[in-house]
C-alpha atoms as a PDB file:
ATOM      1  CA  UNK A   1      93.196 112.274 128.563  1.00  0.00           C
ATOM      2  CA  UNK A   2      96.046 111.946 126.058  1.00  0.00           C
ATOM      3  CA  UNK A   3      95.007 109.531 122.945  1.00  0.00           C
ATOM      4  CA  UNK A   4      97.068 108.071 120.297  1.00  0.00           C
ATOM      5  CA  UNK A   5      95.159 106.998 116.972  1.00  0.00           C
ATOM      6  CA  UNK A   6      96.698 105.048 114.454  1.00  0.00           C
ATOM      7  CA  UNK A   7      94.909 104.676 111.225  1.00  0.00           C
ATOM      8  CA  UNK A   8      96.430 102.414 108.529  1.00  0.00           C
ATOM      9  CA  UNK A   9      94.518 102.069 105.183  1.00  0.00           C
ATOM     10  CA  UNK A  10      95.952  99.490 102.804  1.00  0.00           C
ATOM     11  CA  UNK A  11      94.911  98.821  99.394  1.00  0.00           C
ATOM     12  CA  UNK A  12      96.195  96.002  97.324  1.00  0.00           C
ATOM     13  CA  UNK A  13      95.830  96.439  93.600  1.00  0.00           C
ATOM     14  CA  UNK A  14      95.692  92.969  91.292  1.00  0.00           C
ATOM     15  CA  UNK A  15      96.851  94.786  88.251  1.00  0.00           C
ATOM     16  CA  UNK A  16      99.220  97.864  88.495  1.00  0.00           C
ATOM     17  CA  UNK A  17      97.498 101.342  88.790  1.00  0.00           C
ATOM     18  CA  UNK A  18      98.990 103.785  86.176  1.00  0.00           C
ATOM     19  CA  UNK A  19      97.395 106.788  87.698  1.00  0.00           C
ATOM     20  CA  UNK A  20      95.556 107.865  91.120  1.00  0.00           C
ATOM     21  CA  UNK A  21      94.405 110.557  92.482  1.00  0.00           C
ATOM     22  CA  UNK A  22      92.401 110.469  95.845  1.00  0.00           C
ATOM     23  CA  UNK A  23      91.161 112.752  99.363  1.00  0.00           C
ATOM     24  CA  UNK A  24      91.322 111.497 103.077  1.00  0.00           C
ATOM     25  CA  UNK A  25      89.661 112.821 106.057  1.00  0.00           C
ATOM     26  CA  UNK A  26      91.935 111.615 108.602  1.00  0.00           C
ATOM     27  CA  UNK A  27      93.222 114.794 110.581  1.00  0.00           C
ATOM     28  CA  UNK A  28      91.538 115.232 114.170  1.00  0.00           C
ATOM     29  CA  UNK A  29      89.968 118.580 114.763  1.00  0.00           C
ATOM     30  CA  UNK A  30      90.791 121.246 117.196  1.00  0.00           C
ATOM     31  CA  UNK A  31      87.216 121.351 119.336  1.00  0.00           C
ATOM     32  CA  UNK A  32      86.250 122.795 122.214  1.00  0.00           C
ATOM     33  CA  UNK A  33      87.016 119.566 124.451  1.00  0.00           C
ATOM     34  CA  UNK A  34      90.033 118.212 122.400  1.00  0.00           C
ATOM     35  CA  UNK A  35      93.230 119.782 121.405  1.00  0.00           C
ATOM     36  CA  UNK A  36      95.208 117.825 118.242  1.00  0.00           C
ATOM     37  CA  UNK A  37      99.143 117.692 119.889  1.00  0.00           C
ATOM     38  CA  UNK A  38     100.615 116.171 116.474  1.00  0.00           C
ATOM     39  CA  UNK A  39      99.071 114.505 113.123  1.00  0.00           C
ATOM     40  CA  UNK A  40     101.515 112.555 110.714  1.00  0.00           C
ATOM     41  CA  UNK A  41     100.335 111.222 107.156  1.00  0.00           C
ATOM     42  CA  UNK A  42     102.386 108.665 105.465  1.00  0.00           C
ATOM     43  CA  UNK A  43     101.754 107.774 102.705  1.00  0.00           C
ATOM     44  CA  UNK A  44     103.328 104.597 100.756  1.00  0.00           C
ATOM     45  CA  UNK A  45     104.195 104.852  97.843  1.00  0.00           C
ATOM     46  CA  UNK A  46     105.555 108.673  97.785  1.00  0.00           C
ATOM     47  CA  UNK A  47     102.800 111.076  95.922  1.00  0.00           C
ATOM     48  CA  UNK A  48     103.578 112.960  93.130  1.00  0.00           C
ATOM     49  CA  UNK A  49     102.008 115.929  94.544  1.00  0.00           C
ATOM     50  CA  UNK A  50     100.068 116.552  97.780  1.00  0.00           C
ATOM     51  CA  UNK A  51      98.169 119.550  99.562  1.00  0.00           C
ATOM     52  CA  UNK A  52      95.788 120.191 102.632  1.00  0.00           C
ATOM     53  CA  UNK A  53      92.861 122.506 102.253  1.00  0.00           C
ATOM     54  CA  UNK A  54      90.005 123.655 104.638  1.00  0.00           C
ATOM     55  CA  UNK A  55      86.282 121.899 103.246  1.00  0.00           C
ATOM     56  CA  UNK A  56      82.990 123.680 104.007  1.00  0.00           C
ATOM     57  CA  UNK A  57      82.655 122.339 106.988  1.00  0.00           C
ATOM     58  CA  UNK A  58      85.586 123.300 108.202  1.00  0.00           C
ATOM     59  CA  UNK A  59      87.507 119.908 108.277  1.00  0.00           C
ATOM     60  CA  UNK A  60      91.228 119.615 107.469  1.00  0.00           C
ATOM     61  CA  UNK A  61      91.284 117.487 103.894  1.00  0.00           C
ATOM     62  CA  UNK A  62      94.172 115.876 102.182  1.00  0.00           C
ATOM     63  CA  UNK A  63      94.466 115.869  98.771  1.00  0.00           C
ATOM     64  CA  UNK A  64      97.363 113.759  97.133  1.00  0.00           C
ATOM     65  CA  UNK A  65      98.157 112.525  93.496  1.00  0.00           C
ATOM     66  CA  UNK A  66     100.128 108.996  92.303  1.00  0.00           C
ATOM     67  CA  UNK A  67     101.789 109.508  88.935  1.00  0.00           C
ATOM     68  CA  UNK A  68     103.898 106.251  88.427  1.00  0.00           C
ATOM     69  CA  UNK A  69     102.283 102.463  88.661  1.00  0.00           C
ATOM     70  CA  UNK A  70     101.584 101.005  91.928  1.00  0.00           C
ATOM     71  CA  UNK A  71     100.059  98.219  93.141  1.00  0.00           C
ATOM     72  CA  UNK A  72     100.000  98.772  96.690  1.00  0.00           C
ATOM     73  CA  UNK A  73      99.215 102.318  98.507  1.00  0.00           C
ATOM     74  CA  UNK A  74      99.572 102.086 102.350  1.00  0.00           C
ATOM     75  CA  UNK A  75      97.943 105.265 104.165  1.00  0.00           C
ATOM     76  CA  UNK A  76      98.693 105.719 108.014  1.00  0.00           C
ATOM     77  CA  UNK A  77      97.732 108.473 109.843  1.00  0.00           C
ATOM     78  CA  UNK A  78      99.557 108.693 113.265  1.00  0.00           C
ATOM     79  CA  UNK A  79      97.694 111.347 115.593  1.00  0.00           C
ATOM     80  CA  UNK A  80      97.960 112.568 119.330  1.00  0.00           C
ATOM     81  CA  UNK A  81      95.004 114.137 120.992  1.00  0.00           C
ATOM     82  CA  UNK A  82      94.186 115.343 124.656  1.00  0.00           C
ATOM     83  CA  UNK A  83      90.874 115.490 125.846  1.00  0.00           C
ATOM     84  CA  UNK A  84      88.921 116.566 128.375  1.00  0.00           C
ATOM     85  CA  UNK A  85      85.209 115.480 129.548  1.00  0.00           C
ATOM     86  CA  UNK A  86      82.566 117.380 128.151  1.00  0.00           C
ATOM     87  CA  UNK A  87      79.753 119.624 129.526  1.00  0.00           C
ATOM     88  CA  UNK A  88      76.411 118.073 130.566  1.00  0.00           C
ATOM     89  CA  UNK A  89      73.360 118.584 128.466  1.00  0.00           C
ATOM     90  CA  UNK A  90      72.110 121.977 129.382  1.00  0.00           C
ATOM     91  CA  UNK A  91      69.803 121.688 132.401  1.00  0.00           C
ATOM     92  CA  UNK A  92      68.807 125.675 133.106  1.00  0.00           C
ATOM     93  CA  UNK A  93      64.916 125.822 133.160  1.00  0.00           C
ATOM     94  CA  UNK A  94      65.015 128.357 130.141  1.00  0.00           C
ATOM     95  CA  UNK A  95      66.931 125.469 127.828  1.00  0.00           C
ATOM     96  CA  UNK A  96      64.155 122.908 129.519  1.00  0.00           C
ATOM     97  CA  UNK A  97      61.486 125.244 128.626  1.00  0.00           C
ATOM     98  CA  UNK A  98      62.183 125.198 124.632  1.00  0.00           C
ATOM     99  CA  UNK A  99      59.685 122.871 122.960  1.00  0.00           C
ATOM    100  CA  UNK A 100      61.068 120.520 119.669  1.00  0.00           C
ATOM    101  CA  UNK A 101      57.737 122.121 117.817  1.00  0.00           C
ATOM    102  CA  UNK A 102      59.833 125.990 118.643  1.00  0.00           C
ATOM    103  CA  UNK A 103      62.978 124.966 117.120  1.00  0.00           C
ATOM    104  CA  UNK A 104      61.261 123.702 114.502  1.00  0.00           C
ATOM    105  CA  UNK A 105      59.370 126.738 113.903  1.00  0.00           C
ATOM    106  CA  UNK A 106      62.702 128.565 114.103  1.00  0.00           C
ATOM    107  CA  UNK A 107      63.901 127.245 111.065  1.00  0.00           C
ATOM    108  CA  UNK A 108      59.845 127.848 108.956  1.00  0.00           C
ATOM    109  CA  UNK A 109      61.120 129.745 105.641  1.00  0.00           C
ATOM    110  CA  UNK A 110      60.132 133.644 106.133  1.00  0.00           C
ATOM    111  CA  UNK A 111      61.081 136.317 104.321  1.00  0.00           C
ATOM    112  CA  UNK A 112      63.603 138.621 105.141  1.00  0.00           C
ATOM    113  CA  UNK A 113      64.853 136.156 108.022  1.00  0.00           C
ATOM    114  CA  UNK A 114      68.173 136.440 109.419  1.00  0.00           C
ATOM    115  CA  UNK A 115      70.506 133.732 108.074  1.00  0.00           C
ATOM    116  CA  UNK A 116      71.160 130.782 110.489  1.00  0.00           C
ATOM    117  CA  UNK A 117      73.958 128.218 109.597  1.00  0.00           C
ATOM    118  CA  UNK A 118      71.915 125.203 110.767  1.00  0.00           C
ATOM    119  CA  UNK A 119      69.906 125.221 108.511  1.00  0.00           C
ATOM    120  CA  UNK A 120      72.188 123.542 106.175  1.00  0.00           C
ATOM    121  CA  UNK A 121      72.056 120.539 108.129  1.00  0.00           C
ATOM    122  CA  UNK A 122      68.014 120.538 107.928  1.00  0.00           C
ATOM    123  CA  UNK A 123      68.060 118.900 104.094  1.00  0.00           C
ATOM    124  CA  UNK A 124      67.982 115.443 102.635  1.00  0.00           C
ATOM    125  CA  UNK A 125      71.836 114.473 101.550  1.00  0.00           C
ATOM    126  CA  UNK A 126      73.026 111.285  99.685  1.00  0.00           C
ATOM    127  CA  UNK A 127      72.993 108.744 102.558  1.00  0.00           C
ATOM    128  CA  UNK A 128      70.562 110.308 104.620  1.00  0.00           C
ATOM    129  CA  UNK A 129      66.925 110.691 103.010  1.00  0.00           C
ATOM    130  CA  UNK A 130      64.089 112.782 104.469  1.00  0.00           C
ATOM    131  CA  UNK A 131      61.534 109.931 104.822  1.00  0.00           C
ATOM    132  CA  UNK A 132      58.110 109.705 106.594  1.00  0.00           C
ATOM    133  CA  UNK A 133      59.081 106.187 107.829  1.00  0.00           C
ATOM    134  CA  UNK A 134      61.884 107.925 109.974  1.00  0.00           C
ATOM    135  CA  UNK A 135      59.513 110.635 111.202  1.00  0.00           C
ATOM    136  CA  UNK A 136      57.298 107.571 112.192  1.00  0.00           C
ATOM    137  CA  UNK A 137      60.156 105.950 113.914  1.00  0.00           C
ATOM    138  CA  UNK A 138      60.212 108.852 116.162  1.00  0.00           C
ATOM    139  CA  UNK A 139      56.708 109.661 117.263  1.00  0.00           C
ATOM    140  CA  UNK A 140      56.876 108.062 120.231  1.00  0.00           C
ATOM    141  CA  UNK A 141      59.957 110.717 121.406  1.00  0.00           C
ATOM    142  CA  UNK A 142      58.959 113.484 119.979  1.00  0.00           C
ATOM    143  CA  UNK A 143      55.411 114.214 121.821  1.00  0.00           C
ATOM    144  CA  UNK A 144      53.660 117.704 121.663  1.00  0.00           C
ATOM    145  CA  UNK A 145      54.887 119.994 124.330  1.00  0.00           C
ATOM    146  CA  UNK A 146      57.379 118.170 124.802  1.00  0.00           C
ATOM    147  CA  UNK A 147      61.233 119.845 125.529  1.00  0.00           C
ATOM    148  CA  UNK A 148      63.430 119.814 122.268  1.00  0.00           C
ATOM    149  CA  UNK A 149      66.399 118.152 124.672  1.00  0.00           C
ATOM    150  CA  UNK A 150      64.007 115.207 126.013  1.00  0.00           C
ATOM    151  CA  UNK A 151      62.592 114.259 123.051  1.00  0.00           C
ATOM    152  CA  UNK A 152      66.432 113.732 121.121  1.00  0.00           C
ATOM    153  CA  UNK A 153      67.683 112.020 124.421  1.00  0.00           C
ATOM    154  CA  UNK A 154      64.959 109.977 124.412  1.00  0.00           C
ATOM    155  CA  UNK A 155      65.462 109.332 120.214  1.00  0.00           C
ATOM    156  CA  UNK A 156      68.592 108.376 121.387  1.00  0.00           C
ATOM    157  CA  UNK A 157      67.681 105.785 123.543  1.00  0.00           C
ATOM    158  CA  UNK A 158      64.510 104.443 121.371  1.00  0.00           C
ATOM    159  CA  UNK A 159      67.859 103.892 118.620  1.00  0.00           C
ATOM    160  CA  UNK A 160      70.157 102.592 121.323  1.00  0.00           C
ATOM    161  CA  UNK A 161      67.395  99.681 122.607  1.00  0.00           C
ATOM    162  CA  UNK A 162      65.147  99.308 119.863  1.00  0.00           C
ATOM    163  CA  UNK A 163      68.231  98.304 116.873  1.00  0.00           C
ATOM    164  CA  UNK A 164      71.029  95.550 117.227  1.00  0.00           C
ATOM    165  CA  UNK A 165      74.314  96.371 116.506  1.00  0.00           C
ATOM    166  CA  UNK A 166      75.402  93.880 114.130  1.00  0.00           C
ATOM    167  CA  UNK A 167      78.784  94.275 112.019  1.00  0.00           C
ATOM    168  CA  UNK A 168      77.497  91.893 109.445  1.00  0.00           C
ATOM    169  CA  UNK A 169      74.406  93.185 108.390  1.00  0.00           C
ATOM    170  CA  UNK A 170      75.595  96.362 106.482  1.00  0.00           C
ATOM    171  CA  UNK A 171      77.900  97.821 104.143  1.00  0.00           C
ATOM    172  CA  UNK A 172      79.047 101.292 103.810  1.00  0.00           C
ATOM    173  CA  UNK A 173      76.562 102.242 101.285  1.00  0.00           C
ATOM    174  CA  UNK A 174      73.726 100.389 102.810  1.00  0.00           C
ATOM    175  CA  UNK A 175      70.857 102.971 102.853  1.00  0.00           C
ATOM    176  CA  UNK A 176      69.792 104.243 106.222  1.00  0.00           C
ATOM    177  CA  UNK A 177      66.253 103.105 105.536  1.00  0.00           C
ATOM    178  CA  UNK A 178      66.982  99.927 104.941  1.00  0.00           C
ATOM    179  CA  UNK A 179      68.719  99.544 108.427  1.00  0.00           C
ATOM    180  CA  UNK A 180      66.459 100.892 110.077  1.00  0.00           C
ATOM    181  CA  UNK A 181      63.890  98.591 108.300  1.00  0.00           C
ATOM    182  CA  UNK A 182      66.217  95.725 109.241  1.00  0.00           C
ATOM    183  CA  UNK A 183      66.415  97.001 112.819  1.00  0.00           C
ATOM    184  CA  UNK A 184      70.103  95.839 112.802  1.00  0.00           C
ATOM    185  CA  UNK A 185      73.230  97.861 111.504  1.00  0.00           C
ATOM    186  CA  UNK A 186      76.703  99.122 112.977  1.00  0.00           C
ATOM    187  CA  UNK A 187      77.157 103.345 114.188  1.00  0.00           C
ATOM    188  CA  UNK A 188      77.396 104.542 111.135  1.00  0.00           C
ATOM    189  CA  UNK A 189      73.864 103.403 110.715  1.00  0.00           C
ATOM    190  CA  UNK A 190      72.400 104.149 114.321  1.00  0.00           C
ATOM    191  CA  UNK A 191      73.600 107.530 113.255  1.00  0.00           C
ATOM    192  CA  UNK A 192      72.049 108.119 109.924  1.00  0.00           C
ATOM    193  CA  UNK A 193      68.701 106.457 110.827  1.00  0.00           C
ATOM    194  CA  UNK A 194      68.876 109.472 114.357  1.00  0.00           C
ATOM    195  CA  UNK A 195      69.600 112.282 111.634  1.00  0.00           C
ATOM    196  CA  UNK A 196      67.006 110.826 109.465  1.00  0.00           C
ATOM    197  CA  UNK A 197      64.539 111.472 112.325  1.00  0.00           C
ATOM    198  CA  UNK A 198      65.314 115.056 113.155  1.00  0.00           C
ATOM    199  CA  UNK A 199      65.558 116.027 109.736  1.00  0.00           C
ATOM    200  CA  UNK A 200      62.394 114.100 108.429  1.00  0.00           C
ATOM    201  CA  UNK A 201      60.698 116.463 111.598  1.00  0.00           C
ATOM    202  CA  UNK A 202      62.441 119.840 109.961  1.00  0.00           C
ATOM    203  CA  UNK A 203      64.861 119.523 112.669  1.00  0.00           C
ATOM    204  CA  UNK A 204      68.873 120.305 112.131  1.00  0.00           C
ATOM    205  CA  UNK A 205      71.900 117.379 112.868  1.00  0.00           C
ATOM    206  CA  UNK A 206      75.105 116.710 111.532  1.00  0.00           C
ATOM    207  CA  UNK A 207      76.968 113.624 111.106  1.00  0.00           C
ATOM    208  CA  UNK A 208      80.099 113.051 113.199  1.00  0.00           C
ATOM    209  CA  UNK A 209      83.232 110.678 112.495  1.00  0.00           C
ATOM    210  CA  UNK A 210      85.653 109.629 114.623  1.00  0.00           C
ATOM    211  CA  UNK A 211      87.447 107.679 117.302  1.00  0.00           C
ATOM    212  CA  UNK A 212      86.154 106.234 120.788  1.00  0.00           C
ATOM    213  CA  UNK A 213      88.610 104.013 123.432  1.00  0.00           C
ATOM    214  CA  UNK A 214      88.530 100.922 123.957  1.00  0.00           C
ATOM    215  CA  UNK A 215      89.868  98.682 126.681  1.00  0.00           C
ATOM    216  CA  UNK A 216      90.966  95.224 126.177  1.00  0.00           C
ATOM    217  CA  UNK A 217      89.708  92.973 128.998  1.00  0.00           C
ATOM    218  CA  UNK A 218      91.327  92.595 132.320  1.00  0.00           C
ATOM    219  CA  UNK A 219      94.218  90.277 132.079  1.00  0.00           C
ATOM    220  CA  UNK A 220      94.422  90.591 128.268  1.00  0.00           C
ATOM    221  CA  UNK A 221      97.031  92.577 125.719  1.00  0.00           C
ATOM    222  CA  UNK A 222      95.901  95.469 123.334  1.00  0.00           C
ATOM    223  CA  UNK A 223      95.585  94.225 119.976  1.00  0.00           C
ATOM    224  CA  UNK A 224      96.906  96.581 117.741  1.00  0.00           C
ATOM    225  CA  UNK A 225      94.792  97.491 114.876  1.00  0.00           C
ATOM    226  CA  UNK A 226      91.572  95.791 115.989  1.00  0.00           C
ATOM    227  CA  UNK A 227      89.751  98.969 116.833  1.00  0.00           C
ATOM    228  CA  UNK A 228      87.222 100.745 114.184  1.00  0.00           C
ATOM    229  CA  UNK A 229      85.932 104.213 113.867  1.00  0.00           C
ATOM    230  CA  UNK A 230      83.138 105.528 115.204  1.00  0.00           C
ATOM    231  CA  UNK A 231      79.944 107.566 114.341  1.00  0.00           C
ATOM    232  CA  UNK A 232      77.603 110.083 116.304  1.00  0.00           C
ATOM    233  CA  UNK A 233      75.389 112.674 115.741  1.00  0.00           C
ATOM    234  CA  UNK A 234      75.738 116.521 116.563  1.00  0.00           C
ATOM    235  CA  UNK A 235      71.608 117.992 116.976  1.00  0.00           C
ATOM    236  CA  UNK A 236      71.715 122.052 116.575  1.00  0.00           C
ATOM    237  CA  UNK A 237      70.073 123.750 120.268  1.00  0.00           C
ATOM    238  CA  UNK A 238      68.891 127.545 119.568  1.00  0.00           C
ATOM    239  CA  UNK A 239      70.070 129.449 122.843  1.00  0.00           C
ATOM    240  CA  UNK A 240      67.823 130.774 124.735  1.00  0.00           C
ATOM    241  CA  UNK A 241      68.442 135.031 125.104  1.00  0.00           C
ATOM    242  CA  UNK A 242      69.213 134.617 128.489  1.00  0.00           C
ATOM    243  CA  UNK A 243      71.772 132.092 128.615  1.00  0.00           C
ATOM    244  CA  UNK A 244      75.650 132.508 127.656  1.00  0.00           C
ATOM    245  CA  UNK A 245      77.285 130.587 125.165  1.00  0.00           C
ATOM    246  CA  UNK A 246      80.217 127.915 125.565  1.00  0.00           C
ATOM    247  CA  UNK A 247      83.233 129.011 124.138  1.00  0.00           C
ATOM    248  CA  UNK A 248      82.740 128.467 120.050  1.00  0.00           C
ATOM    249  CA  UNK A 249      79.224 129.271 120.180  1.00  0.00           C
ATOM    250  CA  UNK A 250      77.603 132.672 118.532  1.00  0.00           C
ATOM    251  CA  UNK A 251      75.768 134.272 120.909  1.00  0.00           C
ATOM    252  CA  UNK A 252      73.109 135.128 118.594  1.00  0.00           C
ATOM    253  CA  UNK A 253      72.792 131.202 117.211  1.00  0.00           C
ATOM    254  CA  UNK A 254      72.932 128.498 119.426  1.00  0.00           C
ATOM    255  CA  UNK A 255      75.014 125.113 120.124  1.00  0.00           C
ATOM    256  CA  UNK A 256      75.831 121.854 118.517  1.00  0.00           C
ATOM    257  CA  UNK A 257      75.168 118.951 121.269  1.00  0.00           C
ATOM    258  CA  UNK A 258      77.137 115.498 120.888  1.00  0.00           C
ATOM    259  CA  UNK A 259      74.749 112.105 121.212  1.00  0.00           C
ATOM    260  CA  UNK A 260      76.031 108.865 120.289  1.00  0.00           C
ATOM    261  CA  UNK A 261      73.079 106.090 119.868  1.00  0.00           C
ATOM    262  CA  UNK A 262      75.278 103.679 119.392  1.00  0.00           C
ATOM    263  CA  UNK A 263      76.505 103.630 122.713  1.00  0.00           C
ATOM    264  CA  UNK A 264      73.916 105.759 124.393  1.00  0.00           C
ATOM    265  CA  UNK A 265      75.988 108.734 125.665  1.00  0.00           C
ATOM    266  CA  UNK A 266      75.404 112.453 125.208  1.00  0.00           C
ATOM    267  CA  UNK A 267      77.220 115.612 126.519  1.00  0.00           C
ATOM    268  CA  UNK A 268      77.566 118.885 125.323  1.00  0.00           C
ATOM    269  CA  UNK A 269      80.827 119.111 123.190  1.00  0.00           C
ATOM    270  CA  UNK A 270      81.257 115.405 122.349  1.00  0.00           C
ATOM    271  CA  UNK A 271      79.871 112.613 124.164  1.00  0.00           C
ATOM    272  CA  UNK A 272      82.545 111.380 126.447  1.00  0.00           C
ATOM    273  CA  UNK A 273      86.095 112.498 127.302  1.00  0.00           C
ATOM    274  CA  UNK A 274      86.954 108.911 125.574  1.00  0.00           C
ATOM    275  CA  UNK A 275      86.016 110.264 122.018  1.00  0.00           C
ATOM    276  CA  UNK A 276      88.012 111.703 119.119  1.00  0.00           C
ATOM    277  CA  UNK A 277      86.426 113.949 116.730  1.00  0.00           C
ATOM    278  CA  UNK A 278      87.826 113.384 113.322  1.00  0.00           C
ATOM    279  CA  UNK A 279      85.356 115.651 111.366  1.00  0.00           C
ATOM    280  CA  UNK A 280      81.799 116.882 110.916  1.00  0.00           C
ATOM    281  CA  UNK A 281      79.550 116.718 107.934  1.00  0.00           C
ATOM    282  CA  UNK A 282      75.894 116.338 106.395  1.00  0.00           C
ATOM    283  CA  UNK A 283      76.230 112.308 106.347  1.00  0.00           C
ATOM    284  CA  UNK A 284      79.380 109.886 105.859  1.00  0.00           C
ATOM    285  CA  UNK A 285      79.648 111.044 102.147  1.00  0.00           C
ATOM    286  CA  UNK A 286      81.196 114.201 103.314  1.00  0.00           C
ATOM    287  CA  UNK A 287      83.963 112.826 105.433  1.00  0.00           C
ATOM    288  CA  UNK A 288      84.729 109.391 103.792  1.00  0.00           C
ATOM    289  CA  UNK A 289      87.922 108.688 105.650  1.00  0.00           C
ATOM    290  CA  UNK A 290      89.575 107.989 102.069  1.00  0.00           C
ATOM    291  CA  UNK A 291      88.509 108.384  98.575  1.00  0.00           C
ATOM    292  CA  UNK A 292      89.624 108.714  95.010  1.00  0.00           C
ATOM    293  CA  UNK A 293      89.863 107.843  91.233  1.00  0.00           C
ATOM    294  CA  UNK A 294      92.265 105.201  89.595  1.00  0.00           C
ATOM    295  CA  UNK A 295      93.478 104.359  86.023  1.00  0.00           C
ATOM    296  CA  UNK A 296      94.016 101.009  85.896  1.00  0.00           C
ATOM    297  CA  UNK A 297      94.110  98.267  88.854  1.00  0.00           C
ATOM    298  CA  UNK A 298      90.841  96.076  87.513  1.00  0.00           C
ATOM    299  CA  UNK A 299      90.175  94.330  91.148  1.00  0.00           C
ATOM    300  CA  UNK A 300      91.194  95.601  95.093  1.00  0.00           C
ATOM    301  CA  UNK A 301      91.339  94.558  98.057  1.00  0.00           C
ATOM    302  CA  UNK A 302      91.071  97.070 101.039  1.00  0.00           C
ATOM    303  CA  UNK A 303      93.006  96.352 105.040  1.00  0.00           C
ATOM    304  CA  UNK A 304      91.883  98.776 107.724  1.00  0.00           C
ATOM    305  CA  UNK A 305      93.502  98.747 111.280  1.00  0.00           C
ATOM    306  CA  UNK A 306      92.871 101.267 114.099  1.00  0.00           C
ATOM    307  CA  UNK A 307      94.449 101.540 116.892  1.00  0.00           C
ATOM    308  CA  UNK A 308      93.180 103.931 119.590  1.00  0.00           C
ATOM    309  CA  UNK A 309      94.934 104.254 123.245  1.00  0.00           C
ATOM    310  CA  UNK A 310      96.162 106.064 125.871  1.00  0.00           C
ATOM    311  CA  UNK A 311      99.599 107.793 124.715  1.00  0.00           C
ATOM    312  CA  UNK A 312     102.125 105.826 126.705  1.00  0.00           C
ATOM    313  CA  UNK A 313     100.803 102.787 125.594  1.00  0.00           C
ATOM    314  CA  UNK A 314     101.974 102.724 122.295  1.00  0.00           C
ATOM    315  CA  UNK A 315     105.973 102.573 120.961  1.00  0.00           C
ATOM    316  CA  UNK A 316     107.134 105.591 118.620  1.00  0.00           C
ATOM    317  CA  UNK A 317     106.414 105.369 114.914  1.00  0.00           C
ATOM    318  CA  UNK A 318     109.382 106.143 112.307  1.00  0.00           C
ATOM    319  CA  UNK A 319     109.105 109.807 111.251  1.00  0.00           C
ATOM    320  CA  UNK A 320     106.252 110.481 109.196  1.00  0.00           C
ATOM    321  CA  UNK A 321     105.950 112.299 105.669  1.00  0.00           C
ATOM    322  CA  UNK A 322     103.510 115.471 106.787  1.00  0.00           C
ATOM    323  CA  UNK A 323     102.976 117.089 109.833  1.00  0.00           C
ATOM    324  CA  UNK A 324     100.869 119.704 111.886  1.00  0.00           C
END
């Protein structure tokens, strides 16, 4: 499936801003299930200076500096993805037979153990606390005995049933436990409250941004810029010694499968062939689509319009300012 994202970001300054300097996550990755055709960044007005780098996690980052006053800064990125469906959740009997309480164990502190990047993803990080109220959340999936893959689809779908999606009720800095208190919040929330739970039970996920289709309904035009991004959660699978890795997996680790509460999908590589992974992190504070410092500008107000669609169904841009 060939996607198109367009992601405009528009801030309007009431004062001018002397001075800016700020960092956007907006590049698509190069995955296993999606291959990034183009990316464009404009940005509006021209920076003084501008650079991409590599983070830890291995997302593409733009850095970019504003030297004269401005009272308006327009960022749109213009991408082009192909896709392809994902695996299915592993369903061999030796996958099956590994219990949450063994992964778990896996990841006990011992000394002299071999180093396993997952565990990075085990720890409490600014949005996403490790809380007995989320471990409490979960009991009722994660039963003794019971396999490490049907307790998280089942987390999954306690999330998915059990808390209302509601646009209204959060902001972006609303803390995961108070959503989940609430029972209400929007994906980025149904996906901090899941990582919440697997962490709180010494279990290792990672936060996923990015971009899922939608369809306009029958009879009825796309509206341009009236999409949003999207949120999901990436849970850490040791592999079992008898089973072969997907391409992008160390044989001697294990795998990174894709659930999305929100919408109550899973598969092994992202949850549908509909998504777009944008980048991967501990929580949203690591891939905060845009961020940055200003000198001057006393009040703001901030525009957002995605667009995500098939290819053909949306006209050519003007040339853009950056490329890959």
């Amino acid at each position: 499936m060939e996607l198109r994202i367009l992601h405009t970001t528009t801030y309007r300054y009431q004062g001018s801003v002397d001075m800016a300097q700020h960092m956007v996550h907006l590049s698509p990755l190069d995955t296993a299930t999606q291959t990034v055709r183009a990316h464009m960044l404009t940005i509006t007005p021209e920076p003084a200076s501008r650079s991409q780098t590599t983070d830890a996690f291995g997302n593409l980052r733009t850095f970019f500096s504003l030297q004269s006053p401005h009272e308006t800064l327009t960022v749109t990125a213009d991408s082009t993805v192909v896709t392809q469906a994902p695996a299915s959740l592993p369903d061999h009997p030796t996958w099956q037979a590994q219990t949450w309480e063994s992964v778990r164990a896996r990841f006990h502190y011992r000394a002299q153990a071999p180093y396993d990047p997952a565990s990075e993803f085990l720890f409490a990080s600014p949005h996403v606390p490790r809380d007995g109220a989320f471990a409490e959340f979960a009991r009722t999936d994660f039963v003794p005995g019971r396999s490490m893959l049907a307790c998280v689809r089942s987390l999954m779908e306690h999330i998915h049933s059990g808390l209302t999606y509601d646009s209204t009720s959060t902001e972006v800095n609303t803390p995961a436990l108070e959503a989940l208190g609430q029972k209400k919040g929007v994906c980025q929330d149904f996906a901090h409250i899941m990582i919440g739970c697997l962490r709180s039970l010494g279990l290792p996920a990672r936060y996923v941004s990015g971009y899922l289709l939608t369809r306009p309904p029958p009879g009825q035009p796309r509206l341009i810029g009236a999409d949003a991004s999207h949120a999901w959660v990436s849970v850490y699978l040791p592999l079992p010694p008898d089973c072969g890795a997907q391409s992008g997996d160390s044989p001697a680790s294990g795998v990174w499968l894709d659930f999305d509460p929100t919408n109550n999908r899973c598969g092994w590589g992202s949850p549908g062939e509909d998504y777009v992974t944008l980048a991967i992190g501990r929580d949203f504070a690591d891939v905060s689509p845009m961020r940055g410092v200003i000198q001057g500008g006393a009040r703001h107000t901030l525009e957002v319009a995605v667009t995500v669609a098939p290819a053909d169904e949306i006209q050519t841009l003007p040339s853009s300012a950056e490329g890959r």
